[in-house]
N, C-alpha and C. Protein backbone atom coordinates (compact mmCIF):
# COMPACT_ATOMS: atom_id res chain seq x y z
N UNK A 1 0.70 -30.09 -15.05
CA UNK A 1 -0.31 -30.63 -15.93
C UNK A 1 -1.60 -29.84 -15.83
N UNK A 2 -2.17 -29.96 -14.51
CA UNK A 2 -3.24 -28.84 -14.38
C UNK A 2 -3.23 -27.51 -15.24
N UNK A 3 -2.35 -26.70 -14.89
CA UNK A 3 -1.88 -25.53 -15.44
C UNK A 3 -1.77 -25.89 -16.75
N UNK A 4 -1.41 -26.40 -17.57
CA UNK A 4 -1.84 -26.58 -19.08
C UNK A 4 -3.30 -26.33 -19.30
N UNK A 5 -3.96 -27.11 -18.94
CA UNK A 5 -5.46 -27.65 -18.95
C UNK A 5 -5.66 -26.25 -18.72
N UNK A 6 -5.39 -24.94 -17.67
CA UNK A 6 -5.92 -23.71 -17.04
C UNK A 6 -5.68 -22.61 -18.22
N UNK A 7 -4.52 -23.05 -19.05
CA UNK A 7 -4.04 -22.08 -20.03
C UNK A 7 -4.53 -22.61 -21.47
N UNK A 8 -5.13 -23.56 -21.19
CA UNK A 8 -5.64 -24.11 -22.92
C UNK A 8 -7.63 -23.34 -22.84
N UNK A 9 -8.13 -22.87 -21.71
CA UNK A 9 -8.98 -22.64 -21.56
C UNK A 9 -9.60 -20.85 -21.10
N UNK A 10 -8.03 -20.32 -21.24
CA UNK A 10 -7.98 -19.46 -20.96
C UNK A 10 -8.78 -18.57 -22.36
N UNK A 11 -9.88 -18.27 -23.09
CA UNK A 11 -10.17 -18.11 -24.57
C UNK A 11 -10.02 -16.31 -24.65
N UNK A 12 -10.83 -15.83 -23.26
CA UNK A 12 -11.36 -14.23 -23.47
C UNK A 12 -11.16 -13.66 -22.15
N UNK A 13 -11.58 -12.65 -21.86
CA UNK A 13 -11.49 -11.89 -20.29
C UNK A 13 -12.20 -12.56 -19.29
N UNK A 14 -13.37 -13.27 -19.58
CA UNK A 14 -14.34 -13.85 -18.48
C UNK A 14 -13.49 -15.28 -18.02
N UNK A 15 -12.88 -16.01 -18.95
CA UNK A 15 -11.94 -17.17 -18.35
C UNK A 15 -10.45 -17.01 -17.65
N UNK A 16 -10.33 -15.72 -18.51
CA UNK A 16 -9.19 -15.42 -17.17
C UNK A 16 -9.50 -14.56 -15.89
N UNK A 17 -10.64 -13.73 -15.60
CA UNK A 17 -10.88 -13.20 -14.41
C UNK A 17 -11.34 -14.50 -13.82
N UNK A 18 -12.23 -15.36 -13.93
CA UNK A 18 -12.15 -16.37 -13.09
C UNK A 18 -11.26 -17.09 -13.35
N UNK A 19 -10.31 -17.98 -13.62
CA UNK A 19 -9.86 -18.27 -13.14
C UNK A 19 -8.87 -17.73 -11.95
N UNK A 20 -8.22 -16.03 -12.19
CA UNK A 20 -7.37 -15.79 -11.64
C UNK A 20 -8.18 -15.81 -10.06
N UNK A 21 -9.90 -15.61 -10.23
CA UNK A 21 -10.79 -15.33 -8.80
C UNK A 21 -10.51 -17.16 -7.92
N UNK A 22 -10.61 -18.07 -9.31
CA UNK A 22 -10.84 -19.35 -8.41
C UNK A 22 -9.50 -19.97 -7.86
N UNK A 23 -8.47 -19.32 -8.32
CA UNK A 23 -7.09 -19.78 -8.19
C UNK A 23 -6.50 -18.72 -6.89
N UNK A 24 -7.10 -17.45 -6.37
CA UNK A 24 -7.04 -17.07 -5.29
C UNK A 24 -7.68 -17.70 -4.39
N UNK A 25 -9.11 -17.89 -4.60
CA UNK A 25 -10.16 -18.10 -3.17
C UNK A 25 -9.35 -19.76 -3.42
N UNK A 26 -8.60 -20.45 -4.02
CA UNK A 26 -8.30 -21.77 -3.81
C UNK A 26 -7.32 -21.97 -2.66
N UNK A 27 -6.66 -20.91 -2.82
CA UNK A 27 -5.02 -21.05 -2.41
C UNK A 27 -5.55 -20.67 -0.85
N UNK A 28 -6.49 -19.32 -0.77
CA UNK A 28 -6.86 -18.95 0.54
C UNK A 28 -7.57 -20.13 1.25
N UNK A 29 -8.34 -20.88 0.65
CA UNK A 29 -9.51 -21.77 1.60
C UNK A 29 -8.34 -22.86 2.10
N UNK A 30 -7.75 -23.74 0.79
CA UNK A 30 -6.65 -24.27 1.35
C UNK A 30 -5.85 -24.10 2.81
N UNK A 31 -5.42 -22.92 2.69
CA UNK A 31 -4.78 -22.61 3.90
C UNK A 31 -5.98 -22.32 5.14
N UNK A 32 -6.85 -22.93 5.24
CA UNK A 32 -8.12 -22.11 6.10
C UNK A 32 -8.82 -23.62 6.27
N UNK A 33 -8.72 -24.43 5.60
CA UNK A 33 -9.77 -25.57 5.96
C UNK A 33 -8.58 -26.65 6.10
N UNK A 34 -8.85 -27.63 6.51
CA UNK A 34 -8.00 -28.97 6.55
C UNK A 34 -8.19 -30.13 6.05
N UNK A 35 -9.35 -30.06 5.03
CA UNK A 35 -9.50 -31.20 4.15
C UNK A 35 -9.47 -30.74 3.18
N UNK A 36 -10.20 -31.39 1.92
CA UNK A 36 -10.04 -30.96 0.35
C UNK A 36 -11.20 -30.58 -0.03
N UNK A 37 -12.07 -30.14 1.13
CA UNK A 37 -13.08 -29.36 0.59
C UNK A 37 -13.40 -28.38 -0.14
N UNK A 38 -12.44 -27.81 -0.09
CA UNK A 38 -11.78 -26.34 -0.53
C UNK A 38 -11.93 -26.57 -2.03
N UNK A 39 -11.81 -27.85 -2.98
CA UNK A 39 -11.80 -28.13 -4.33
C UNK A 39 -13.15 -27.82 -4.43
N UNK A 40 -14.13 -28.09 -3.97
CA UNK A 40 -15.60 -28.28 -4.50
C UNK A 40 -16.22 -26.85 -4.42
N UNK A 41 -15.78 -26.36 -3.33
CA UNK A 41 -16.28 -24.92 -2.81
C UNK A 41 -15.96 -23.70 -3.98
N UNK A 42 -14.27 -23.93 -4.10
CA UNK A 42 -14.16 -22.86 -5.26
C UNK A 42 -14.89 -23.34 -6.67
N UNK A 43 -14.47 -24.75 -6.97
CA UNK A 43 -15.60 -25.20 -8.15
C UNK A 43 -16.87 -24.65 -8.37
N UNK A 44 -17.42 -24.75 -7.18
CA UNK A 44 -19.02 -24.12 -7.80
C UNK A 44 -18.80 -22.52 -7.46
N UNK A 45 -17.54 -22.03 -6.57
CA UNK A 45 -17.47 -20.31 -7.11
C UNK A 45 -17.28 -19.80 -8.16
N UNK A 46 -16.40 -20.84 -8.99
CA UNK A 46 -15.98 -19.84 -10.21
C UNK A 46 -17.28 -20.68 -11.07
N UNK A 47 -18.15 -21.68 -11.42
CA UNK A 47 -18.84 -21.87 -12.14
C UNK A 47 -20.11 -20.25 -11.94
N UNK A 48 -20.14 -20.37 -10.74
CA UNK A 48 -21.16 -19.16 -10.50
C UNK A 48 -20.55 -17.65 -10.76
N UNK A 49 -19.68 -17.47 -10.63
CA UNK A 49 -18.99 -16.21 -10.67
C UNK A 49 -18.89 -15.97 -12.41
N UNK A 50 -18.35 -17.08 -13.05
CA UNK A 50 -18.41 -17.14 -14.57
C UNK A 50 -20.01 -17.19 -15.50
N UNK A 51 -20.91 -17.40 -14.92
CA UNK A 51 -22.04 -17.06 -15.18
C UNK A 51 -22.32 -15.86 -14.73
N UNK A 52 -22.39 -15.15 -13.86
CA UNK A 52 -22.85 -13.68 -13.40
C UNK A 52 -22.30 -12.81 -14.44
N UNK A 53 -21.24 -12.91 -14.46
CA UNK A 53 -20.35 -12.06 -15.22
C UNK A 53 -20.81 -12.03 -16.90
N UNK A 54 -20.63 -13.59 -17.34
CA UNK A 54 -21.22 -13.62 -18.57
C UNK A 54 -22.96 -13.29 -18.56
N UNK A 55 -23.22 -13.10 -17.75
CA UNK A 55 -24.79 -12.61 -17.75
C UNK A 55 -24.99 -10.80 -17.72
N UNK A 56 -24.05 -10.74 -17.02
CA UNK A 56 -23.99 -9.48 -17.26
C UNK A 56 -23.31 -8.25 -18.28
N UNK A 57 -22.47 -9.23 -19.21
CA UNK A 57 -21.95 -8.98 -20.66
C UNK A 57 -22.91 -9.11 -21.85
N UNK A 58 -23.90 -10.26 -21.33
CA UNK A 58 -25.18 -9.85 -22.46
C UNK A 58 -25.64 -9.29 -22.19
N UNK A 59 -26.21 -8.98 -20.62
CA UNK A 59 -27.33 -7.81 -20.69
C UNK A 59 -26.97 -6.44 -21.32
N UNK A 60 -25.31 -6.36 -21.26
CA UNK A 60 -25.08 -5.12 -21.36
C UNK A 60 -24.78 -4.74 -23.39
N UNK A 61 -24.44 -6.13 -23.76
CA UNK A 61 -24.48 -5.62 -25.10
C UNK A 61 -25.83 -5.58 -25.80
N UNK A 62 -27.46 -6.65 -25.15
CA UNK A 62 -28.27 -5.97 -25.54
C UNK A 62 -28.88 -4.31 -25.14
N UNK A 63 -28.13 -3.74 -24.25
CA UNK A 63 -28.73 -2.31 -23.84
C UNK A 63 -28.24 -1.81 -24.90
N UNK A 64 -26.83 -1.56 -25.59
CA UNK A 64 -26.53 -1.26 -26.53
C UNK A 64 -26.90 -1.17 -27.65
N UNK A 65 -27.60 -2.16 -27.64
CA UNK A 65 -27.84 -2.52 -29.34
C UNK A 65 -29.61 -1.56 -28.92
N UNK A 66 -29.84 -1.69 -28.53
CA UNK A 66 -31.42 -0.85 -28.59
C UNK A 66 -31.10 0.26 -28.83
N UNK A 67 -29.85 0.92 -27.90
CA UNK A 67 -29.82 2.40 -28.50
C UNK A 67 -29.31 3.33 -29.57
């Protein structure tokens, strides 16, 4: 069921590099911590990781457009 929800959201390159980033660091913390902390931790990685990235796709198509 999850995995539906992961592939209905999948739209452009920035939703699938994170996810494929939050669905690694998930699987790793998992095996590394012993509670379910591990859900919240990658949550706010890929929210942050998916902003950097998309921040850095505008900056780069406004450099473009100036020149």
């Amino acid at each position: 069921m999850f995995i539906c929800l992961l592939v209905l959201n999948l739209k452009n390159k920035v939703f699938i590099i994170v996810g494929i980033i939050t669905g690694a660091a998930s699987i790793c913390l998992s095996l590394i911590l012993k509670n379910s902390f591990y859900i919240v931790i990658t949550a706010i990685l890929g929210a942050s990781v998916g902003y950097f990235i998309e921040n850095k796709m505008i900056k780069k198509k406004k450099r473009e457009k100036q020149c």
